[in-house]
N, C-alpha and C. Protein backbone atom coordinates (compact mmCIF):
# COMPACT_ATOMS: atom_id res chain seq x y z
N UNK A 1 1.46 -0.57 -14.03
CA UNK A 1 2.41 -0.15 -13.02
C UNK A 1 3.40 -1.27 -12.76
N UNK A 2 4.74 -0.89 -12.68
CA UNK A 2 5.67 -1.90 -12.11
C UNK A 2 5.64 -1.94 -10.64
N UNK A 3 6.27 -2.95 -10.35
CA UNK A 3 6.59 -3.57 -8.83
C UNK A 3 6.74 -2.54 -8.24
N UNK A 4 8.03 -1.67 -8.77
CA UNK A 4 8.26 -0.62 -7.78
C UNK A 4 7.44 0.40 -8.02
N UNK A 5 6.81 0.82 -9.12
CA UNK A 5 5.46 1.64 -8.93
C UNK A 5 4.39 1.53 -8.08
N UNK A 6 4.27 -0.10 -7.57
CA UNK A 6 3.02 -0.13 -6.77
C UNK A 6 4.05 -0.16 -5.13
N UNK A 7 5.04 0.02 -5.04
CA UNK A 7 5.38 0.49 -3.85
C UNK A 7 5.79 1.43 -3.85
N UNK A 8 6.05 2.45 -4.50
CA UNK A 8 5.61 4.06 -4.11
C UNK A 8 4.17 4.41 -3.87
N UNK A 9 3.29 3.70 -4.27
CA UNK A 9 1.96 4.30 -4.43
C UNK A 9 1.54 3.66 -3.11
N UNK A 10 1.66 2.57 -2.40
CA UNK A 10 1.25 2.36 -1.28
C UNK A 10 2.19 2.99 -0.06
N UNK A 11 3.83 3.65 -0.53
CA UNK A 11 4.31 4.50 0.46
C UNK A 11 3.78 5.77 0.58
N UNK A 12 2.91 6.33 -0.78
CA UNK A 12 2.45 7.56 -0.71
C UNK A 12 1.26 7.59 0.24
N UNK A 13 0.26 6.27 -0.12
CA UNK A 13 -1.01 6.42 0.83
C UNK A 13 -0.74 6.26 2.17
N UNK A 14 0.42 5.65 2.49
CA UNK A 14 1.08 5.33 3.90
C UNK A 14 1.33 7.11 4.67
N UNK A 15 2.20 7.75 3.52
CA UNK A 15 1.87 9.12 4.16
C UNK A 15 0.88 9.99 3.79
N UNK A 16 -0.16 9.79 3.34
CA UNK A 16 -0.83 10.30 3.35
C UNK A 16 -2.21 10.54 4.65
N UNK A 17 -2.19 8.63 4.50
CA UNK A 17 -3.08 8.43 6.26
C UNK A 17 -2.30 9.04 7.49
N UNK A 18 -0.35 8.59 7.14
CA UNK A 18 0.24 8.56 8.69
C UNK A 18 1.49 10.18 8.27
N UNK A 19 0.95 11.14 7.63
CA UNK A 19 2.30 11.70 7.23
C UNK A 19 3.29 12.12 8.20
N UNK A 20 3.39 11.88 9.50
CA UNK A 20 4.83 11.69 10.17
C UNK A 20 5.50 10.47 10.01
N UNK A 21 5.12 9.40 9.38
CA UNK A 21 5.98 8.02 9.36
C UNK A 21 7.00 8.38 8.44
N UNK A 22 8.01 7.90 8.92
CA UNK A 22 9.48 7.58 7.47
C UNK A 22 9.26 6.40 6.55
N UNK A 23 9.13 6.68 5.29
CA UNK A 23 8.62 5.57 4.62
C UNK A 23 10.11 5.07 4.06
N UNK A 24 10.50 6.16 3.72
CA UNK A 24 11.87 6.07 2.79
C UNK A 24 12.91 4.68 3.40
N UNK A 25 12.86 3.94 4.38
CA UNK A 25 13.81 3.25 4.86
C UNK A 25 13.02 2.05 4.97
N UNK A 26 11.89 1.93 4.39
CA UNK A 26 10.90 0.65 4.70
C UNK A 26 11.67 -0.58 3.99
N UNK A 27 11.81 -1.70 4.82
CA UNK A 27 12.05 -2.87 4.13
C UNK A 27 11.04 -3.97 3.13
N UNK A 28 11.12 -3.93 2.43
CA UNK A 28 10.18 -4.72 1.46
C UNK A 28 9.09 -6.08 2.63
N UNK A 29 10.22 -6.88 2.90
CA UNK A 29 9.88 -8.15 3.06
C UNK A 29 9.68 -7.83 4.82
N UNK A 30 9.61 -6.85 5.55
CA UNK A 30 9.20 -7.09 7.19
C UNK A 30 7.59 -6.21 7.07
N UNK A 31 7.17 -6.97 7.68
CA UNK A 31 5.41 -6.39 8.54
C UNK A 31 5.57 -5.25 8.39
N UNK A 32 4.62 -4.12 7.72
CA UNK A 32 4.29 -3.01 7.98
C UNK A 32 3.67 -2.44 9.28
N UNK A 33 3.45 -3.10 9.98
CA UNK A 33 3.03 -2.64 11.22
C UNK A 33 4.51 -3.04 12.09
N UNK A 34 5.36 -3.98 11.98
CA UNK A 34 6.19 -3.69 12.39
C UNK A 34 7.70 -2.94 12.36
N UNK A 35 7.80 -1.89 11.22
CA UNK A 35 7.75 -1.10 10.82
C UNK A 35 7.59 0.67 11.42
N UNK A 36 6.41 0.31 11.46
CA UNK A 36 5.90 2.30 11.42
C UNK A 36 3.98 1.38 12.14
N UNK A 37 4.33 2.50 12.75
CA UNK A 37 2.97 2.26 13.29
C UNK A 37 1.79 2.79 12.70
N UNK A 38 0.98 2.01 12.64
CA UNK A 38 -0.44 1.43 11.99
C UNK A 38 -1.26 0.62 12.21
N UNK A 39 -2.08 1.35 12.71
CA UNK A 39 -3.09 0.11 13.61
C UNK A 39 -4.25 -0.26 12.29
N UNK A 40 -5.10 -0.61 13.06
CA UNK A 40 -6.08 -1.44 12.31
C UNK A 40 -7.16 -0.56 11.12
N UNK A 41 -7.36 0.24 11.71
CA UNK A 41 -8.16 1.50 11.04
C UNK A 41 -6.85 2.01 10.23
N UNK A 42 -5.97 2.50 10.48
CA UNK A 42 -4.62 2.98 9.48
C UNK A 42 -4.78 1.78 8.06
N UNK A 43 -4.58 0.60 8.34
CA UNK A 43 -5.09 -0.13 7.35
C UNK A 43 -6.10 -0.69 6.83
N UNK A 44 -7.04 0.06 7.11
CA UNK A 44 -8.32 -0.18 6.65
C UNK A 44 -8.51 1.03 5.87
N UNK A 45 -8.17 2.52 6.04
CA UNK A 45 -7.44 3.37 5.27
C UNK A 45 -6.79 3.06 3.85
N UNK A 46 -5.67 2.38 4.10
CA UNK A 46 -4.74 2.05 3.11
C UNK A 46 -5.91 1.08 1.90
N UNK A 47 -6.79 0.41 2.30
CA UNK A 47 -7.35 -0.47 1.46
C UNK A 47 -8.42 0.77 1.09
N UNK A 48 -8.98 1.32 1.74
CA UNK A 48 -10.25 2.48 0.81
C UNK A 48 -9.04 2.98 0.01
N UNK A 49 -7.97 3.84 0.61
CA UNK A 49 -7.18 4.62 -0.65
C UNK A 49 -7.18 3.95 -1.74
N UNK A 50 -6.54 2.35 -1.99
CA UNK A 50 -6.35 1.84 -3.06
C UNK A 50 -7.51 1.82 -3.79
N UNK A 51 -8.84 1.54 -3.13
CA UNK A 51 -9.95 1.52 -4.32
C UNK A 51 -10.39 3.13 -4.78
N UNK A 52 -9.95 3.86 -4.05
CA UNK A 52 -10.48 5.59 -4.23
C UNK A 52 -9.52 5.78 -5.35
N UNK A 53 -8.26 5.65 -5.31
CA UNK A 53 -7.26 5.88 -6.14
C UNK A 53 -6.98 4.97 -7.46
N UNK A 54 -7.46 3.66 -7.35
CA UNK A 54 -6.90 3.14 -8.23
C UNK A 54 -7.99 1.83 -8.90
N UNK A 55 -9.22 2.02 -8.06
CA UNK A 55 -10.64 1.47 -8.29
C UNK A 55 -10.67 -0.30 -8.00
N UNK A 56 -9.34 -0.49 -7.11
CA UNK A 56 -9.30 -1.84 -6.65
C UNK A 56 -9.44 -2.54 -5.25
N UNK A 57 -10.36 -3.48 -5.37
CA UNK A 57 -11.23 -3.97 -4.46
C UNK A 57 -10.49 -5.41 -3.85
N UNK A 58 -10.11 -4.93 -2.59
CA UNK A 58 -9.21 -6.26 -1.73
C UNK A 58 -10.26 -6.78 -0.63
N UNK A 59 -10.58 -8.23 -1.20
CA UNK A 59 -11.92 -8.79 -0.38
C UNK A 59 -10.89 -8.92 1.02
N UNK A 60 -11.81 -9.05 2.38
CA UNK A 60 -11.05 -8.83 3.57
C UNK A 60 -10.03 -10.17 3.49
N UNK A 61 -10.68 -11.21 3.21
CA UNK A 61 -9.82 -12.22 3.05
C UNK A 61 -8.26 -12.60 2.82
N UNK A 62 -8.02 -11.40 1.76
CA UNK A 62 -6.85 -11.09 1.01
C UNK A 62 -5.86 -10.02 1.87
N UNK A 63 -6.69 -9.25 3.01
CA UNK A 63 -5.36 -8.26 3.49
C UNK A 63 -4.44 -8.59 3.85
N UNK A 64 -4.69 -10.21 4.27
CA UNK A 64 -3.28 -10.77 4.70
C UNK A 64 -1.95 -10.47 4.16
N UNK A 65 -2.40 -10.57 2.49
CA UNK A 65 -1.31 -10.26 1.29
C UNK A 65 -0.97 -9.10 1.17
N UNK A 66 -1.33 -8.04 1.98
CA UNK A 66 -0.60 -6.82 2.02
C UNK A 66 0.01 -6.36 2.93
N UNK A 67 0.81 -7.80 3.77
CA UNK A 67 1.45 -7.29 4.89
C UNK A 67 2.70 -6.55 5.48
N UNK A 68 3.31 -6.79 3.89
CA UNK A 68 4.48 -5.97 3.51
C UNK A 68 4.50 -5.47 2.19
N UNK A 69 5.67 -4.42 2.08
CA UNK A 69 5.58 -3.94 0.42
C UNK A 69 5.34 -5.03 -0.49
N UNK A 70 6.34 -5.64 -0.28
CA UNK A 70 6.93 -6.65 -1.30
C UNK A 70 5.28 -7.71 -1.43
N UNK A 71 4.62 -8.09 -0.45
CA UNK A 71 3.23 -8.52 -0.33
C UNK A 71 2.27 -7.69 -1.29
N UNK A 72 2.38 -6.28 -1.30
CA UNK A 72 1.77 -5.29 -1.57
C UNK A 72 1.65 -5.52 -3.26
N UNK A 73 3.09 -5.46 -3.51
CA UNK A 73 3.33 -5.35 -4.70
C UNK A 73 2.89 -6.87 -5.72
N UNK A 74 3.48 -8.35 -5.22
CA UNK A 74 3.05 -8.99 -5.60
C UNK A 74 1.61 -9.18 -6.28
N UNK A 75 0.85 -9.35 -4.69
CA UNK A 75 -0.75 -8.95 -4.64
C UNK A 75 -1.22 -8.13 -5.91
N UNK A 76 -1.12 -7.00 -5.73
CA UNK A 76 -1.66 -5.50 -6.77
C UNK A 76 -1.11 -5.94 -8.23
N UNK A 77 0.06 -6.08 -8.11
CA UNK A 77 1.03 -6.20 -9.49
C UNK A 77 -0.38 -6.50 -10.98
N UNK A 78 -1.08 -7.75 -10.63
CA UNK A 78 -1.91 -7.93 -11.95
C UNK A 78 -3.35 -7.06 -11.52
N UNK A 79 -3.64 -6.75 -10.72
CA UNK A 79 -4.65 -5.81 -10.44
C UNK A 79 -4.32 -4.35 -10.82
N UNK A 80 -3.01 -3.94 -10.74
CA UNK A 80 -3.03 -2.60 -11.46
C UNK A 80 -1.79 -2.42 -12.99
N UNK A 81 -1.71 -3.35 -13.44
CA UNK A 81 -0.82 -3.57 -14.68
C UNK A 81 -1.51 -2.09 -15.65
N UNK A 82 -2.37 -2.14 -15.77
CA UNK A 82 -2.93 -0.99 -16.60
C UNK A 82 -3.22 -0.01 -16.16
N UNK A 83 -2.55 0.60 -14.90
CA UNK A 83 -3.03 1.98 -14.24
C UNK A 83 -1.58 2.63 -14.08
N UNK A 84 -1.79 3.70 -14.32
CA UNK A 84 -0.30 4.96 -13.75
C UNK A 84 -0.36 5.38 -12.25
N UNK A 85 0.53 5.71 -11.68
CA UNK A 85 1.14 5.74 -10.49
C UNK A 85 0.27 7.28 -10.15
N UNK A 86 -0.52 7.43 -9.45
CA UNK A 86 -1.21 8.58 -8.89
C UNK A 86 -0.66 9.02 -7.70
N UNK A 87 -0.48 10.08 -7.86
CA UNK A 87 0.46 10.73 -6.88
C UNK A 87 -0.54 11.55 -6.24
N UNK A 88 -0.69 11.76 -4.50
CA UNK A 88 -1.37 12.66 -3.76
C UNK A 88 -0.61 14.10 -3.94
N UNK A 89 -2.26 15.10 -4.04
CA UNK A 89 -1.84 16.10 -3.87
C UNK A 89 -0.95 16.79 -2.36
């Protein structure tokens, strides 16, 4: 998956946990929680989706690094190099 593949796939699980949020206008580089609201369980969500969906395991240590897309993407980038972009039904 490219960069911008792994930030569609974490805007999809974003609506998938929150589907009234606007993802479409998200800025890469600001806080996802400051952003669109998402509390703590919302992202604790977002980390099961990624391993349900894409079989990858973010020790708690590391959520720090998913605090924005652009975090998101970095982070994931060599963790999902060999996976396709799964789209929710």
């Amino acid at each position: 998956m490219t960069h911008e593949d792994i930030v569609q796939a974490v805007k999809d699980i974003i609506l998938t946990i929150a589907p009234d949020e606007e993802v479409g206008g998200l800025n890469l580089t600001d806080p996802l929680r400051e952003q669109i609201e998402l509390d703590s369980m919302d992202f604790l969500d977002i980390v099961m989706e990624l391993r349900k969906r894409y079989g990858v395991q973010v020790p708690e240590d590391d959520y720090k690094e998913l605090a924005t897309l652009q975090g998101c993407a970095d982070y994931l980038s060599p963790l999902l190099a060999d996976h396709e972009l799964v789209k929710s039904a």
